[in-house]
C-alpha atoms as a PDB file:
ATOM      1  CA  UNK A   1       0.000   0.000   0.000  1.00  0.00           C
ATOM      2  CA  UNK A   2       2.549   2.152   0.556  1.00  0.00           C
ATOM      3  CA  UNK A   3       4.452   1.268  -2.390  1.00  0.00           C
ATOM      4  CA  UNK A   4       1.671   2.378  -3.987  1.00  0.00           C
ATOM      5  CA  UNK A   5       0.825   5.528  -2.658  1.00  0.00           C
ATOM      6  CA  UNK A   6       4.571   6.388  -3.599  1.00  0.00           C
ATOM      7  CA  UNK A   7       3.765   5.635  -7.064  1.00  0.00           C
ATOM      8  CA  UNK A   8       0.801   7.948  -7.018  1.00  0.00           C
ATOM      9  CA  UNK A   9       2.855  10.709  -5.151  1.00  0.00           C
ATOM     10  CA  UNK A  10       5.343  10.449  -7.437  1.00  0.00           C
ATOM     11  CA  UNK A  11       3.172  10.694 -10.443  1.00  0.00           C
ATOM     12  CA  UNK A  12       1.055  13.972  -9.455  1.00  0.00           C
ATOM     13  CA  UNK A  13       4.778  15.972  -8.870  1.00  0.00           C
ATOM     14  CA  UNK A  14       5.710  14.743 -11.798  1.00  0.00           C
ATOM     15  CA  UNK A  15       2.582  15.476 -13.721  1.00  0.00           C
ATOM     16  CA  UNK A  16       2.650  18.883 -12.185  1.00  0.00           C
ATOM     17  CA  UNK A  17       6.246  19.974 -12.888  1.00  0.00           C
ATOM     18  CA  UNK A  18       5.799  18.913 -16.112  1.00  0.00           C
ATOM     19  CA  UNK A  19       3.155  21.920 -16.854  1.00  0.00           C
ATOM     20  CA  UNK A  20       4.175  24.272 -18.392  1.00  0.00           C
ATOM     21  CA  UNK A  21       5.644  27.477 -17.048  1.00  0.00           C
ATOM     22  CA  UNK A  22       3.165  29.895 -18.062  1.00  0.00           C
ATOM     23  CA  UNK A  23       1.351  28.568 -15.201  1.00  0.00           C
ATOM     24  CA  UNK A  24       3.607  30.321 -13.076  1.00  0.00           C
ATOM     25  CA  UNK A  25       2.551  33.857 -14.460  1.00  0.00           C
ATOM     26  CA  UNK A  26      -0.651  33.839 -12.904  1.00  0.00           C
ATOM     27  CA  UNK A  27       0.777  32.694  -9.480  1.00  0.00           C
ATOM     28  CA  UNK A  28       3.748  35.443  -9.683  1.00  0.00           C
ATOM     29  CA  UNK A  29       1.266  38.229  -9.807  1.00  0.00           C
ATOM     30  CA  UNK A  30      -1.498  37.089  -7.097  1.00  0.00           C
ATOM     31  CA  UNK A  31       1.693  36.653  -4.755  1.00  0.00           C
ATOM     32  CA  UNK A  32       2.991  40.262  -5.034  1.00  0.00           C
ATOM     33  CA  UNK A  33      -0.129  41.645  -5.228  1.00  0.00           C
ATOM     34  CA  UNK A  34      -0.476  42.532  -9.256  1.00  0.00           C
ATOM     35  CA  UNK A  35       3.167  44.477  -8.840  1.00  0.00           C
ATOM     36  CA  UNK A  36       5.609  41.724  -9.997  1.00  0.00           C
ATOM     37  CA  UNK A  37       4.710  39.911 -13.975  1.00  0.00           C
ATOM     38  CA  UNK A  38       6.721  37.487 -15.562  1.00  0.00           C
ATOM     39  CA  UNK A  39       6.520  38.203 -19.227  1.00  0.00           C
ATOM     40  CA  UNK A  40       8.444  35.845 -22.280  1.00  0.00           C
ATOM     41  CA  UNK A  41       8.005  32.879 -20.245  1.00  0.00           C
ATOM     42  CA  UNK A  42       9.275  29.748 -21.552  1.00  0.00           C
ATOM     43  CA  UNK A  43       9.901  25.807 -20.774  1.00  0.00           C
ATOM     44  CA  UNK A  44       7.897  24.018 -17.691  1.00  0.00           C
ATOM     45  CA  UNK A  45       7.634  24.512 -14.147  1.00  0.00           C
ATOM     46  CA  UNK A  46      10.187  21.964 -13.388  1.00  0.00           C
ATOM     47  CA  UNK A  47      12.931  23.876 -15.690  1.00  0.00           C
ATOM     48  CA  UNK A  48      12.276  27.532 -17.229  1.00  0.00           C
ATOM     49  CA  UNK A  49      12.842  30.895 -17.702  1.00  0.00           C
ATOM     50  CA  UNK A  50      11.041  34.911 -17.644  1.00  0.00           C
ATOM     51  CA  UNK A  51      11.779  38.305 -17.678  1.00  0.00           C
ATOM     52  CA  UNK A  52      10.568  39.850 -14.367  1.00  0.00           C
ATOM     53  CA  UNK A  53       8.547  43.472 -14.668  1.00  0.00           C
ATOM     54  CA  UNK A  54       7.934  45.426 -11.611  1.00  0.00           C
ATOM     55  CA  UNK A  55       5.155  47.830 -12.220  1.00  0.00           C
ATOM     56  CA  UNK A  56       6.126  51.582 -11.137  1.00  0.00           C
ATOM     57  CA  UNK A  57       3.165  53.429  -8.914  1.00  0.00           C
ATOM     58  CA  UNK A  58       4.193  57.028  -9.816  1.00  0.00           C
ATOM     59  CA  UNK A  59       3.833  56.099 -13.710  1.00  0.00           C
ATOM     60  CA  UNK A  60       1.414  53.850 -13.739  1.00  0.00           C
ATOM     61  CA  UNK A  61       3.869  51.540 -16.174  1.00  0.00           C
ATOM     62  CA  UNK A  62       5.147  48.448 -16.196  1.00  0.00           C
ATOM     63  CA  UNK A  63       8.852  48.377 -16.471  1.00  0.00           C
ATOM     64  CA  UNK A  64      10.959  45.268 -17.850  1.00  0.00           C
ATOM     65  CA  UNK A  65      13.396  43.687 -14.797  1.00  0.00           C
ATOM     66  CA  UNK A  66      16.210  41.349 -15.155  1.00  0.00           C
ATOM     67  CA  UNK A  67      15.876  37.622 -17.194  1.00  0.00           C
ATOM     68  CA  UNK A  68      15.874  34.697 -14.886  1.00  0.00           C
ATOM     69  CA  UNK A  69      15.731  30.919 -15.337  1.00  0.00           C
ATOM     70  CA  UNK A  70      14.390  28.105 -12.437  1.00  0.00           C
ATOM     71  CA  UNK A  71      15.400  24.752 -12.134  1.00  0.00           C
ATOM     72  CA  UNK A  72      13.595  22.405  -9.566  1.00  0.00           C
ATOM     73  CA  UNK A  73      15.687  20.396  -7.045  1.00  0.00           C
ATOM     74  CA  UNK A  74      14.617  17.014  -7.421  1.00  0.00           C
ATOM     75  CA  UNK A  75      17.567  16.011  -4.836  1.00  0.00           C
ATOM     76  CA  UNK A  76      15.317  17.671  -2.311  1.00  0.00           C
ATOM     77  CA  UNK A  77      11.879  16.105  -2.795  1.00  0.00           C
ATOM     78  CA  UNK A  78      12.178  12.878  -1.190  1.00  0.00           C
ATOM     79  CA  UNK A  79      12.484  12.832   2.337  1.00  0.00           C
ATOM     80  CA  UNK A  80      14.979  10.482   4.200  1.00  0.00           C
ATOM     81  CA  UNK A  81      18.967  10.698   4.171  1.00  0.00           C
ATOM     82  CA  UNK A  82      19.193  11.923   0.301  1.00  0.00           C
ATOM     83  CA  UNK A  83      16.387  14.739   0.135  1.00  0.00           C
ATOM     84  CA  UNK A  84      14.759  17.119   3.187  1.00  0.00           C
ATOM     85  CA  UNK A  85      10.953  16.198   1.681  1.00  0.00           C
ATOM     86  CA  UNK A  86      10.869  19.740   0.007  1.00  0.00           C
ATOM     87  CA  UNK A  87      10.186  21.461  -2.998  1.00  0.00           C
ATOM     88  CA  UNK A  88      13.197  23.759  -3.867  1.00  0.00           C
ATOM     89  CA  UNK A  89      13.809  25.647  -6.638  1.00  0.00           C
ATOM     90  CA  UNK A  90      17.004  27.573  -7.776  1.00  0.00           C
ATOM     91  CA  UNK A  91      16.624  30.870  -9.227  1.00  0.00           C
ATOM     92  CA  UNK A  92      19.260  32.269 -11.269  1.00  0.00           C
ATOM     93  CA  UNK A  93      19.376  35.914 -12.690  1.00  0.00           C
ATOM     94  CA  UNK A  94      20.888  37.195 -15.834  1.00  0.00           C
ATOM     95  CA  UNK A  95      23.997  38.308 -15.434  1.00  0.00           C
ATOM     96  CA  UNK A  96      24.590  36.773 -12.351  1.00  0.00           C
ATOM     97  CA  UNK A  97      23.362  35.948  -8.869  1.00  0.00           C
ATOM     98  CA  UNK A  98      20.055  34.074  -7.492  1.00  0.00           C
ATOM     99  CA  UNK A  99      18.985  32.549  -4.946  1.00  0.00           C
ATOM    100  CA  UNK A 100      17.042  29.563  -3.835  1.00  0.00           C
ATOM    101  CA  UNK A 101      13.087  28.948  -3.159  1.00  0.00           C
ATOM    102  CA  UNK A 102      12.124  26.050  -0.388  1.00  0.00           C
ATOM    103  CA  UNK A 103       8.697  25.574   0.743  1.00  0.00           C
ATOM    104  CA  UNK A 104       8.342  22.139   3.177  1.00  0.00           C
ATOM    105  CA  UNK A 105       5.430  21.199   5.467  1.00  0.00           C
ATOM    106  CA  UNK A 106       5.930  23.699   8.040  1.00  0.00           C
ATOM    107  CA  UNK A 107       6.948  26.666   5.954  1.00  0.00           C
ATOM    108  CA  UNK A 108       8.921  28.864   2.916  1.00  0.00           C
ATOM    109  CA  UNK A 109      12.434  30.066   3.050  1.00  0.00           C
ATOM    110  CA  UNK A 110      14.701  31.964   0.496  1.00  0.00           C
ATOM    111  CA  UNK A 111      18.974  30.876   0.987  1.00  0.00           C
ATOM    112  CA  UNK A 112      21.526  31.596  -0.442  1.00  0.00           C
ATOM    113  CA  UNK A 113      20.533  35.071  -1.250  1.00  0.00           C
ATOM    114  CA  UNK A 114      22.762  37.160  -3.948  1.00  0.00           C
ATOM    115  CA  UNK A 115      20.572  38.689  -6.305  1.00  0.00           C
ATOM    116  CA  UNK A 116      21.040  42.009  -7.963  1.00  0.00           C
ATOM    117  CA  UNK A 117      17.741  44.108  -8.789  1.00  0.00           C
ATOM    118  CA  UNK A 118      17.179  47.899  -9.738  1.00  0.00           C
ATOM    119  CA  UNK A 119      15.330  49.925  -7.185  1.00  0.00           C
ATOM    120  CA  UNK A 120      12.271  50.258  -8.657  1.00  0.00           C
ATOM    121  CA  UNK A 121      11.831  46.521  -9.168  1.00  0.00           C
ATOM    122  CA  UNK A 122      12.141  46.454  -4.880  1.00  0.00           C
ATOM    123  CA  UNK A 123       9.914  49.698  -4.664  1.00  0.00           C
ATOM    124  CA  UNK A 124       6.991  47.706  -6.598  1.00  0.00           C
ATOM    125  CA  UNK A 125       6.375  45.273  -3.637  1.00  0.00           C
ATOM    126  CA  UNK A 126       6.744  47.834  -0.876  1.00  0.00           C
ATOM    127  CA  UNK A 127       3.679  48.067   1.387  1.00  0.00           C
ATOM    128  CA  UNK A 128       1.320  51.274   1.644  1.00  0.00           C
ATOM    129  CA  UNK A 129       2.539  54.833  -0.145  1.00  0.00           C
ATOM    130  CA  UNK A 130       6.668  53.779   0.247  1.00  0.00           C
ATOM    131  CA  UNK A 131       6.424  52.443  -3.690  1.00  0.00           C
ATOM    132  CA  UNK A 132       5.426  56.120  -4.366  1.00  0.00           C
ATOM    133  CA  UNK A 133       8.489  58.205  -4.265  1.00  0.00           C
ATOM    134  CA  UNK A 134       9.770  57.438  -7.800  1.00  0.00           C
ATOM    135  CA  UNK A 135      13.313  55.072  -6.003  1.00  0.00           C
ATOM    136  CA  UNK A 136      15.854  55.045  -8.597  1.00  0.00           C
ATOM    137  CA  UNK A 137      19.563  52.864  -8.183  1.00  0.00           C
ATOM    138  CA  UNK A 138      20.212  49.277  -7.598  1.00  0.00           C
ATOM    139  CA  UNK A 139      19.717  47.279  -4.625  1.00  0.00           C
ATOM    140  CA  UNK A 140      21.793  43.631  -4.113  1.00  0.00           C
ATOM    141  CA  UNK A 141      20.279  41.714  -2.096  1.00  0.00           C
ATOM    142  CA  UNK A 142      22.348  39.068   0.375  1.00  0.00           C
ATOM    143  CA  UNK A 143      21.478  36.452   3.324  1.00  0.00           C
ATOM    144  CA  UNK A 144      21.854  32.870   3.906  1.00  0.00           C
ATOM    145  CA  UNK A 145      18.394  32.629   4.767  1.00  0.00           C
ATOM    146  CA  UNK A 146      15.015  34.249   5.406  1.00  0.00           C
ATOM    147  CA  UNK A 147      12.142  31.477   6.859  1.00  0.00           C
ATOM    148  CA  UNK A 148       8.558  31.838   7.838  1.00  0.00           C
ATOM    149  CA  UNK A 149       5.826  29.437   9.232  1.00  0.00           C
ATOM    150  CA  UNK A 150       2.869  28.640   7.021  1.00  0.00           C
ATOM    151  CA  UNK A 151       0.239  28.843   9.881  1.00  0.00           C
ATOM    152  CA  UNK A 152       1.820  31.913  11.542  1.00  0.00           C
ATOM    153  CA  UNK A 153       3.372  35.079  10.415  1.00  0.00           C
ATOM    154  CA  UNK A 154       7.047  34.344  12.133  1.00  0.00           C
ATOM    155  CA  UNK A 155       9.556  34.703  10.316  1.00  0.00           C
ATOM    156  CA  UNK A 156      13.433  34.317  11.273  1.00  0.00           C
ATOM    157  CA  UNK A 157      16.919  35.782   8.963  1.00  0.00           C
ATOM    158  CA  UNK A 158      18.371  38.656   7.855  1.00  0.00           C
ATOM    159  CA  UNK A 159      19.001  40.720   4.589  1.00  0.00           C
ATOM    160  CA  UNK A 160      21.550  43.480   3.932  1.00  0.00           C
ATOM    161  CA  UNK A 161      20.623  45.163   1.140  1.00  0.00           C
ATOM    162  CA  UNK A 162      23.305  47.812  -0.293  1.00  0.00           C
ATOM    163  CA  UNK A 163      21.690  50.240  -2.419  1.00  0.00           C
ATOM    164  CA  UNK A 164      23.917  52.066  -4.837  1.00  0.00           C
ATOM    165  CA  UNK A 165      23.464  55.289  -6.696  1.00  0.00           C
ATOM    166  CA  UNK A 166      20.131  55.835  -4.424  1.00  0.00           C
ATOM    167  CA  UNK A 167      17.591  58.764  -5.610  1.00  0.00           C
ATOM    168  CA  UNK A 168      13.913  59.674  -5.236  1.00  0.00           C
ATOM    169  CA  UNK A 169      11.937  61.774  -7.957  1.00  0.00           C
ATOM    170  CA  UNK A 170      10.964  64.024  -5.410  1.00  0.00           C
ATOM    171  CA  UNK A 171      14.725  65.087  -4.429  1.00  0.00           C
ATOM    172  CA  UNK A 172      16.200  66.636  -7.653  1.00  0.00           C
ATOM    173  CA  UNK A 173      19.384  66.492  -8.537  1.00  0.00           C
ATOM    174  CA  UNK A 174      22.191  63.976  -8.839  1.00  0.00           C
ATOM    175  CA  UNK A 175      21.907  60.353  -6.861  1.00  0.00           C
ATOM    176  CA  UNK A 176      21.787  61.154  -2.921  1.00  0.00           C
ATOM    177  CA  UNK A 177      24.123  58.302  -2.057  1.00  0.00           C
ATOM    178  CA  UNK A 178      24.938  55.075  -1.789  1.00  0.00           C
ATOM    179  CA  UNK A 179      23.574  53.263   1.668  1.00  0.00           C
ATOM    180  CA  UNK A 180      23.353  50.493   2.980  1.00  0.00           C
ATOM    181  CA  UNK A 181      19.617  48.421   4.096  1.00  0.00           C
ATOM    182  CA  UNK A 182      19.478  45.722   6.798  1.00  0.00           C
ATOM    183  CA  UNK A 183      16.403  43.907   7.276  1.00  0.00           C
ATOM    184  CA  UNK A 184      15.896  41.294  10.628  1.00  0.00           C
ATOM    185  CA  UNK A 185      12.692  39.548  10.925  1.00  0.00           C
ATOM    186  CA  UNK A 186      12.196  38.277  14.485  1.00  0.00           C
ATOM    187  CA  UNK A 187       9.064  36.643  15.149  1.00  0.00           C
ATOM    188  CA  UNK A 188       5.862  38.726  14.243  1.00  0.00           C
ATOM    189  CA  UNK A 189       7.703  41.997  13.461  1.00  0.00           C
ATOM    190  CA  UNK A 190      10.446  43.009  10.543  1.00  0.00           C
ATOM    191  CA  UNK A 191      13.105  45.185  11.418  1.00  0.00           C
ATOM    192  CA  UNK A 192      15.046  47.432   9.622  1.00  0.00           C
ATOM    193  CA  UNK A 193      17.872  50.175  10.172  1.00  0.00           C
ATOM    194  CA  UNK A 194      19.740  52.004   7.130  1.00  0.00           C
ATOM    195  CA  UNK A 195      22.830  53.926   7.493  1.00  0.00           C
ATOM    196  CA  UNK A 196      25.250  55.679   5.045  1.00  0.00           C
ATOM    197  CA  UNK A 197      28.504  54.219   2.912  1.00  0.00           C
ATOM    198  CA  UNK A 198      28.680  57.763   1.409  1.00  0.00           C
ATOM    199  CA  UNK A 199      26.813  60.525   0.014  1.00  0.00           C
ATOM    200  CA  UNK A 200      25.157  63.917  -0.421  1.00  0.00           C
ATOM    201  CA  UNK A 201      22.306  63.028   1.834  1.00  0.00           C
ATOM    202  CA  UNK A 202      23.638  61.454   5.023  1.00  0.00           C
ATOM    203  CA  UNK A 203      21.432  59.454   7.009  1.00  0.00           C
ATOM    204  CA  UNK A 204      20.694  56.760   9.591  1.00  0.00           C
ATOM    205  CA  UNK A 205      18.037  55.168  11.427  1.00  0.00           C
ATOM    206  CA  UNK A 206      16.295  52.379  12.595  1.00  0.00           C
ATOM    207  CA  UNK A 207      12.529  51.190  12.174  1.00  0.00           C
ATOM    208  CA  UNK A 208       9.814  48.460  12.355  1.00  0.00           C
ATOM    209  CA  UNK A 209       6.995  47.136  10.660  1.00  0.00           C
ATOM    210  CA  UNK A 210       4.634  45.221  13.026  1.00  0.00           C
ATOM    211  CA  UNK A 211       1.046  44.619  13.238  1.00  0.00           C
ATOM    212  CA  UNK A 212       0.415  46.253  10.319  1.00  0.00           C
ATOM    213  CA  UNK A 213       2.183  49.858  11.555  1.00  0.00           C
ATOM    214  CA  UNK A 214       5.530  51.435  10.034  1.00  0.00           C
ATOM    215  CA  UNK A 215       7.746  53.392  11.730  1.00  0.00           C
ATOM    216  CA  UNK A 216      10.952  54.819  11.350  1.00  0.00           C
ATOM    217  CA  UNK A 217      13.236  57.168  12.984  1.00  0.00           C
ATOM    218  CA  UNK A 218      16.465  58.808  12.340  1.00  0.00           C
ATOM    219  CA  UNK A 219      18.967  61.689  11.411  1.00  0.00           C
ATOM    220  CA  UNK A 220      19.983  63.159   7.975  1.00  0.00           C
ATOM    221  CA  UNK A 221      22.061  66.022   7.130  1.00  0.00           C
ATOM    222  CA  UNK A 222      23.081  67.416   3.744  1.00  0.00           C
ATOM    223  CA  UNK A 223      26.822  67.107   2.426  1.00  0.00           C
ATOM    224  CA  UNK A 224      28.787  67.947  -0.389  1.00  0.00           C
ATOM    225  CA  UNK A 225      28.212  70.847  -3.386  1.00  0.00           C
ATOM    226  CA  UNK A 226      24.642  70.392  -3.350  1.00  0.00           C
ATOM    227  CA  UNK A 227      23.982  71.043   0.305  1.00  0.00           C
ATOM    228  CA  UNK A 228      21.998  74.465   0.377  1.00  0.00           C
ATOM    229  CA  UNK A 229      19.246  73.226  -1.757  1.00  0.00           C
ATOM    230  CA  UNK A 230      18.942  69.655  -0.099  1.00  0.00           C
ATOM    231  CA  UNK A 231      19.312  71.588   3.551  1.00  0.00           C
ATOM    232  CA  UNK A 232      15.796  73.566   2.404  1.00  0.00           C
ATOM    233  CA  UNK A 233      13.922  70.054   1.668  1.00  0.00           C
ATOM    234  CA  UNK A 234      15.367  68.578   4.776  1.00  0.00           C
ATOM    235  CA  UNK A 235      13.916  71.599   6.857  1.00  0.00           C
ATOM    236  CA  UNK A 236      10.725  70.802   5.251  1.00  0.00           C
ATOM    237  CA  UNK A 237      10.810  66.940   6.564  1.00  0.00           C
ATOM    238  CA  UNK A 238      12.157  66.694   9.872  1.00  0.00           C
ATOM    239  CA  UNK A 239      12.645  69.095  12.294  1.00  0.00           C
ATOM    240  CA  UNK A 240      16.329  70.422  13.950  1.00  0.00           C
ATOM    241  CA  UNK A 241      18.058  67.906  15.657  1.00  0.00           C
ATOM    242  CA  UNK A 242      21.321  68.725  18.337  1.00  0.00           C
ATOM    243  CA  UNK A 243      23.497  70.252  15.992  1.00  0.00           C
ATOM    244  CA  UNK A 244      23.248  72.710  13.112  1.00  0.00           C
ATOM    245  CA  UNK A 245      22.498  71.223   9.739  1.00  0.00           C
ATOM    246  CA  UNK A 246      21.117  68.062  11.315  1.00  0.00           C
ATOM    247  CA  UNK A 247      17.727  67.207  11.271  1.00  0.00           C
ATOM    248  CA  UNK A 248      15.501  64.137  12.691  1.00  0.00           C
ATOM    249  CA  UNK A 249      13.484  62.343  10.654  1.00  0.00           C
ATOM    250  CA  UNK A 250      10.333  60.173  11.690  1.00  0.00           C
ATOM    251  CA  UNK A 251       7.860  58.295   9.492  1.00  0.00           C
ATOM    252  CA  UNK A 252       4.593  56.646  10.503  1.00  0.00           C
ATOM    253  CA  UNK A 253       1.981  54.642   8.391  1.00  0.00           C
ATOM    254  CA  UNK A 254      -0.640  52.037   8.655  1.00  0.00           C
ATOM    255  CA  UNK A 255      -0.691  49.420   6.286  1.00  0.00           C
ATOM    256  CA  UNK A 256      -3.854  48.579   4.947  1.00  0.00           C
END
């Protein structure tokens, strides 16, 4: 009997692997919520490849990402000494970099994290009005893993994500820096702080998102050639910290 439900098992993956990858499409934009599409989609689910577009909220268009290809892990669908009993799938990018996709009994993970995206690609799947500001630059993401349960929202790991040649459309001028993003999830709540590797606008902070609430708080001053005109916006968004030319920064928001 077992034998035979083995057989059956066995069939329906491989049945289901075999479809083809246009299925995926469908899936790819319910998960991030209509702002991710995989467009030029070829092969199956078990072995395929897409170009990623990110749709931009300011615009209202959908811009074209980097290509990637999948390959499923068969290694790691059996359970026992040879496999972990888990569906994993490695995700290469263009160019470069990837990472890998688990999901097991008890939850999803993404390891081996290296994966270069532009900014607006990452801005698409922020929550609330953050995908709004028009973020320009490229972000690389990095982490050994990031886990959460299926039946909970807990969630364990850490990303850094160094963001180069950083900019928002409502700051003219040239990029504001390049800075550096780490994200912890512990439990029910993400957090995040962001500091400076160099740049016009200097800034750091620390923040949270938890039961559905944002915050962030921190210090910024202006630097460099351009520092009169970003001083004025600054004045306009935070208020004067301890010492001249600093000012402090705080952001709240409710997701919905």
């Amino acid at each position: 009997k077992r034998l035979w439900l083995f057989g059956v098992g066995l069939f329906l993956v491989s049945a289901i692997v075999q479809l083809p990858a246009d299925w995926l499409a469908p899936w790819i934009a319910a998960a991030t919520h209509q702002r991710w599409r995989l467009a030029a989609v070829e092969g199956t689910l078990w072995q395929g490849r897409a170009i990623v577009y990110g749709f931009d909220r300011p615009s209202g268009r959908w811009h074209p990402g980097r290509g990637l290809r999948w390959r499923l892990a068969a290694s790691e669908l059996l359970p026992g000494p040879g496999g972990l009993g888990r569906l994993a799938v490695q995700v290469d990018l263009d160019e470069g970099g990837g990472a890998r996709l688990a999901a097991g009994i008890r939850g999803w993970s993404i390891e081996r994290i290296d994966a270069m995206l532009s900014a607006d690609q990452v801005a698409a799947l922020l929550p609330g009005t953050l995908g709004d500001y028009g973020w320009s630059g490229t972000m690389r993401g990095r982490g050994a893993q990031y886990r959460c349960r299926w039946t909970r929202s807990e969630c364990t790991g850490q990303i850094e994500l160094p963001w180069e040649r950083a900019a928002v459309a409502q700051i003219p001028g040239p990029p504001l820096g390049d800075y550096l993003l780490r994200l912890t999830a512990e439990g029910e709540a993400l957090r995040f702080d962001l500091t400076t590797v160099r740049g016009r606008l200097q800034i750091a902070g620390a923040g949270e998102l938890s039961a559905g609430k944002l915050r962030f708080t921190g210090e910024a001053a202006a630097a460099g050639e351009s520092a009169g005109n970003l001083d004025t916006i600054l004045r306009t968004l935070g208020r004067p910290g301890a010492a001249p030319g600093r000012y402090l920064i705080e952001y709240r928001e409710t997701m919905k």
